[in-house]
N, C-alpha and C. Protein backbone atom coordinates (compact mmCIF):
# COMPACT_ATOMS: atom_id res chain seq x y z
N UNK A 1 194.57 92.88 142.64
CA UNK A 1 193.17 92.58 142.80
C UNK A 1 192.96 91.11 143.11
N UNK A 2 193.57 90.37 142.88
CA UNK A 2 194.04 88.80 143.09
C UNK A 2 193.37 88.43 144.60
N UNK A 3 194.07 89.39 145.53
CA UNK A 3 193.81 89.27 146.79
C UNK A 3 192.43 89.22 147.28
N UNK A 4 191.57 89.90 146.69
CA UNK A 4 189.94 89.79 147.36
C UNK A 4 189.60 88.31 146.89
N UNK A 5 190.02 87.42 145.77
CA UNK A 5 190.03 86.19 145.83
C UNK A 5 190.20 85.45 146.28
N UNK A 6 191.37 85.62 147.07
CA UNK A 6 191.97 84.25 148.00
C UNK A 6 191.46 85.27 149.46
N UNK A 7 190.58 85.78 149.85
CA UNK A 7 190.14 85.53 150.90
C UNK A 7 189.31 84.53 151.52
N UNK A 8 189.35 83.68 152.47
CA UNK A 8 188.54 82.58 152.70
C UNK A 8 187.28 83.79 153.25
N UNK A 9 185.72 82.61 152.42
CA UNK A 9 184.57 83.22 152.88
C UNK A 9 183.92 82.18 153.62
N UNK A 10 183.78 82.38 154.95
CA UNK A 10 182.93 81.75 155.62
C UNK A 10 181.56 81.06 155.95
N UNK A 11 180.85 82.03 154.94
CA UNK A 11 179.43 82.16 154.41
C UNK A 11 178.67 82.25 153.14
N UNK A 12 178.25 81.25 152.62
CA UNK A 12 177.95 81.72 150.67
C UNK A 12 176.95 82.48 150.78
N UNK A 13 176.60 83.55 151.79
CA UNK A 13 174.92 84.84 151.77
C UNK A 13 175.38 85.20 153.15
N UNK A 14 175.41 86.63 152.92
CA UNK A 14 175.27 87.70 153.98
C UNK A 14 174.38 87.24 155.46
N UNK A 15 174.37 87.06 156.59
CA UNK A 15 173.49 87.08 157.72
C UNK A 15 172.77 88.31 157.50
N UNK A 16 171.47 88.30 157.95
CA UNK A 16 170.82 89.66 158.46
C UNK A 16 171.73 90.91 159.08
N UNK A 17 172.22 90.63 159.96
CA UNK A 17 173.19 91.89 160.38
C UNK A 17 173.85 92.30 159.66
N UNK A 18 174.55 91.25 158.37
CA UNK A 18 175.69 92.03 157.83
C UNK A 18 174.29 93.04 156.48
N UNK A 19 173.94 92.93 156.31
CA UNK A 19 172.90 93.11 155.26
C UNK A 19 172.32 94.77 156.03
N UNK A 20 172.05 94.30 156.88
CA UNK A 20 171.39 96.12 157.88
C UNK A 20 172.04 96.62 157.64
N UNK A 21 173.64 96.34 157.96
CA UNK A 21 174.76 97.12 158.27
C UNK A 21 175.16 98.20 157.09
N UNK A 22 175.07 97.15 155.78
CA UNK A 22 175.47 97.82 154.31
C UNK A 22 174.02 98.47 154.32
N UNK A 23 173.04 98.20 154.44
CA UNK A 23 172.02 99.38 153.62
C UNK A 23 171.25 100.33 155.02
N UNK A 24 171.93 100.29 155.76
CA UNK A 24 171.87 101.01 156.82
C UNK A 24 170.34 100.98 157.49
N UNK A 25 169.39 99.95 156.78
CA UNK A 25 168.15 99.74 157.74
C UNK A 25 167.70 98.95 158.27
N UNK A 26 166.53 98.50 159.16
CA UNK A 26 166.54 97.20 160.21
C UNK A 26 165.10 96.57 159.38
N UNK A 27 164.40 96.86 158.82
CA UNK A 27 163.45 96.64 157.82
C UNK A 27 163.85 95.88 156.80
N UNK A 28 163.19 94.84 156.75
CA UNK A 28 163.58 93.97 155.06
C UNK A 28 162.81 95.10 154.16
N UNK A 29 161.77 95.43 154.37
CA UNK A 29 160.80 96.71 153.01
C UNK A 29 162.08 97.43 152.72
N UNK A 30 162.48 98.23 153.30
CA UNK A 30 164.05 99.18 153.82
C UNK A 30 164.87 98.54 153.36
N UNK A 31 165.40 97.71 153.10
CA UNK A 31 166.78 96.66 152.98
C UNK A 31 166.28 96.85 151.63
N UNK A 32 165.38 96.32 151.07
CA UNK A 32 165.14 95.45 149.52
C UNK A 32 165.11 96.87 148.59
N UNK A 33 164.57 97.95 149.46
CA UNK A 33 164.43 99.40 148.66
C UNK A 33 166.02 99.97 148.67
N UNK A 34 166.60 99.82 149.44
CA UNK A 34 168.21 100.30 149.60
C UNK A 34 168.95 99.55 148.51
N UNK A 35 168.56 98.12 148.24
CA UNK A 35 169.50 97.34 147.72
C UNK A 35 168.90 97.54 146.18
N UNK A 36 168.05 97.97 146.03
CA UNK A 36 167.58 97.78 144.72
C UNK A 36 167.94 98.81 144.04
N UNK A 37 167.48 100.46 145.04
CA UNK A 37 168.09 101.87 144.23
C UNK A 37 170.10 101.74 144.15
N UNK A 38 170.22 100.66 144.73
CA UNK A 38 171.71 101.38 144.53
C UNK A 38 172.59 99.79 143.62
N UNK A 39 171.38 99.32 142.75
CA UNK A 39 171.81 98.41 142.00
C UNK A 39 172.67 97.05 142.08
N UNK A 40 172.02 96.67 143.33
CA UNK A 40 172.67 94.94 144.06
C UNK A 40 171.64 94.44 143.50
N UNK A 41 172.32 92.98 143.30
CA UNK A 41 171.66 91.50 143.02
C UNK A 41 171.31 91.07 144.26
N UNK A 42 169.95 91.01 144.01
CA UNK A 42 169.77 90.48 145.49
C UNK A 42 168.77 89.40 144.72
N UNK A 43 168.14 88.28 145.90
CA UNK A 43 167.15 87.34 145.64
C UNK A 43 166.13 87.43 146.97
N UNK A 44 165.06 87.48 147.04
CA UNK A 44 164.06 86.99 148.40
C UNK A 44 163.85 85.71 148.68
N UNK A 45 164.09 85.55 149.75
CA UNK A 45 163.44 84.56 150.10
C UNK A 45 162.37 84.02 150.50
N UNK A 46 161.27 82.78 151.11
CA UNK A 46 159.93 82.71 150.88
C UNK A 46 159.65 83.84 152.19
N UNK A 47 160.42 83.85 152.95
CA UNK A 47 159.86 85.07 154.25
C UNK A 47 159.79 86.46 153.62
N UNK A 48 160.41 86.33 152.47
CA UNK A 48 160.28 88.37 152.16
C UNK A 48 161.78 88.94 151.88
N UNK A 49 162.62 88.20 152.99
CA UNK A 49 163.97 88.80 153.24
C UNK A 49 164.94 88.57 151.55
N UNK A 50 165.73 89.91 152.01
CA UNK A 50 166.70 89.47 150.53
C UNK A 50 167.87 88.81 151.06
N UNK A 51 168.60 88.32 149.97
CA UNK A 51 169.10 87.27 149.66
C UNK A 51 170.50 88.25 149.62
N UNK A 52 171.83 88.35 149.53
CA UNK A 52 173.02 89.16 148.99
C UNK A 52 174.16 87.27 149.04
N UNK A 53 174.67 87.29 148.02
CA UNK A 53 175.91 86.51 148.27
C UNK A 53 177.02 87.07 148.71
N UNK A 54 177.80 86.77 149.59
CA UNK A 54 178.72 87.27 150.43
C UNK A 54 180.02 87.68 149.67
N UNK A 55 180.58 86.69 148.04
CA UNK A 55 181.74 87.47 147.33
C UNK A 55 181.22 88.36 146.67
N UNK A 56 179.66 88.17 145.86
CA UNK A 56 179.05 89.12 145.44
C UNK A 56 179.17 91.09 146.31
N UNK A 57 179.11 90.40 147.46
CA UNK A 57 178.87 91.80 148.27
C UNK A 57 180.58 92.48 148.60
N UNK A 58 181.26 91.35 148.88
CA UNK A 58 182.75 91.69 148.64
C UNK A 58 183.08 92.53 147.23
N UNK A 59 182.54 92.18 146.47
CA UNK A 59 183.53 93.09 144.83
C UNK A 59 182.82 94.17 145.10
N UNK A 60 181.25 94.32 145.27
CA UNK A 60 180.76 95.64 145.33
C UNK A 60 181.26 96.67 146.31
N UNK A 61 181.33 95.95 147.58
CA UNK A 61 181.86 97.04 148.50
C UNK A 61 183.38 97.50 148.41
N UNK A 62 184.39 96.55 147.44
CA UNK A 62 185.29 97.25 147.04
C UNK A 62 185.58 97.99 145.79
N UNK A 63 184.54 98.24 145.03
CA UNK A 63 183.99 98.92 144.26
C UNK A 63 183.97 98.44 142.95
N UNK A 64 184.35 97.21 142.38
CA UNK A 64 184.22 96.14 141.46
C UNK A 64 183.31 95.92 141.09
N UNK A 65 182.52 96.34 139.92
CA UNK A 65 181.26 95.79 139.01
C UNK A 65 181.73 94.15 138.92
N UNK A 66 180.64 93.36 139.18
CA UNK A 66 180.63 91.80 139.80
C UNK A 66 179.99 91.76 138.07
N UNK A 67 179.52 92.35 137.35
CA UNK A 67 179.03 92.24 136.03
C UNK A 67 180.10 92.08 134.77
N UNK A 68 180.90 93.13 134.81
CA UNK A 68 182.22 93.42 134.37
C UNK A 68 183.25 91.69 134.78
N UNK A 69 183.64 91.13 135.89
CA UNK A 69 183.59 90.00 135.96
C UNK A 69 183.56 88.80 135.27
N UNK A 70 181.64 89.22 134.89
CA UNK A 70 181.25 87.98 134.98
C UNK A 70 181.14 87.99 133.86
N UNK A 71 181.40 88.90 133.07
CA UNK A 71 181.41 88.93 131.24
C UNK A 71 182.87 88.61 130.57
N UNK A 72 183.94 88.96 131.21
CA UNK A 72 185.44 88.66 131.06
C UNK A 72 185.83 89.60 130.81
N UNK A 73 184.91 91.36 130.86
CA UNK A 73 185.70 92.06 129.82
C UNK A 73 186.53 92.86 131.32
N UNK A 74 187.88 93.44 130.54
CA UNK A 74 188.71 93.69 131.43
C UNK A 74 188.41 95.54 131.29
N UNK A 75 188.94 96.38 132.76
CA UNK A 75 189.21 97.41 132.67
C UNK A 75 190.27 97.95 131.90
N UNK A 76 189.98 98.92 131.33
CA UNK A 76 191.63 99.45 130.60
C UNK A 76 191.82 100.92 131.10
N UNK A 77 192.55 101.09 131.21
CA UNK A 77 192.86 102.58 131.15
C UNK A 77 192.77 103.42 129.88
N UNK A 78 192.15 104.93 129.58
CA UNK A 78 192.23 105.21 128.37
C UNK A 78 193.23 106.24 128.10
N UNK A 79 194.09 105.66 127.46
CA UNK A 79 195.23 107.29 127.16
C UNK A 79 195.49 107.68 126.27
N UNK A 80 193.95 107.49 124.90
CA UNK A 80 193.73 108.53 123.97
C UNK A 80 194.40 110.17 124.38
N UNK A 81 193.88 110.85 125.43
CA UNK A 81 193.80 112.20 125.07
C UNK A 81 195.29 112.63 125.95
N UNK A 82 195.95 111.79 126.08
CA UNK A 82 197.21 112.20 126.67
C UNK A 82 198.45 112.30 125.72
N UNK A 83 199.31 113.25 125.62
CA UNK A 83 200.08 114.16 124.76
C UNK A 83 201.65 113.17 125.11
């Protein structure tokens, strides 16, 4: 998992395109309703538009709670019910 870290990010916030692309609409109303039911941190800005940080959007789209993270607590595996 190391590796999504040492990717260099070019950008500290998503461009508009990359942002359509993940919530699949061309509408900021559309964007902010996509990003909100499916539980992203987002911020607006004074135009309306949301906000996504670009490693932020990296852990999510590789399926990494960015919360989990940011608290220290680690995943474990559970192998209570295994014999």
């Amino acid at each position: 998992m190391t590796a999504i870290f040492e990717l260099p990010i070019s950008q500290e916030i998503l461009q508009p395109d990359d942002i359509a692309s993940i919530t699949g609409c061309a509408r900021k109303a559309e964007q902010i309703d996509w990003l909100s039911r499916n539980a992203w941190i987002f911020f607006k800005n004074k135009a309306g538009e949301p906000i996504v940080g670009t490693f932020y959007a990296r852990l999510k789209l590789a399926g990494i709670n960015p919360k989990t993270i940011a608290s220290g607590e680690a995943w474990q595996p559970n192998f209570s019910n295994l014999n």
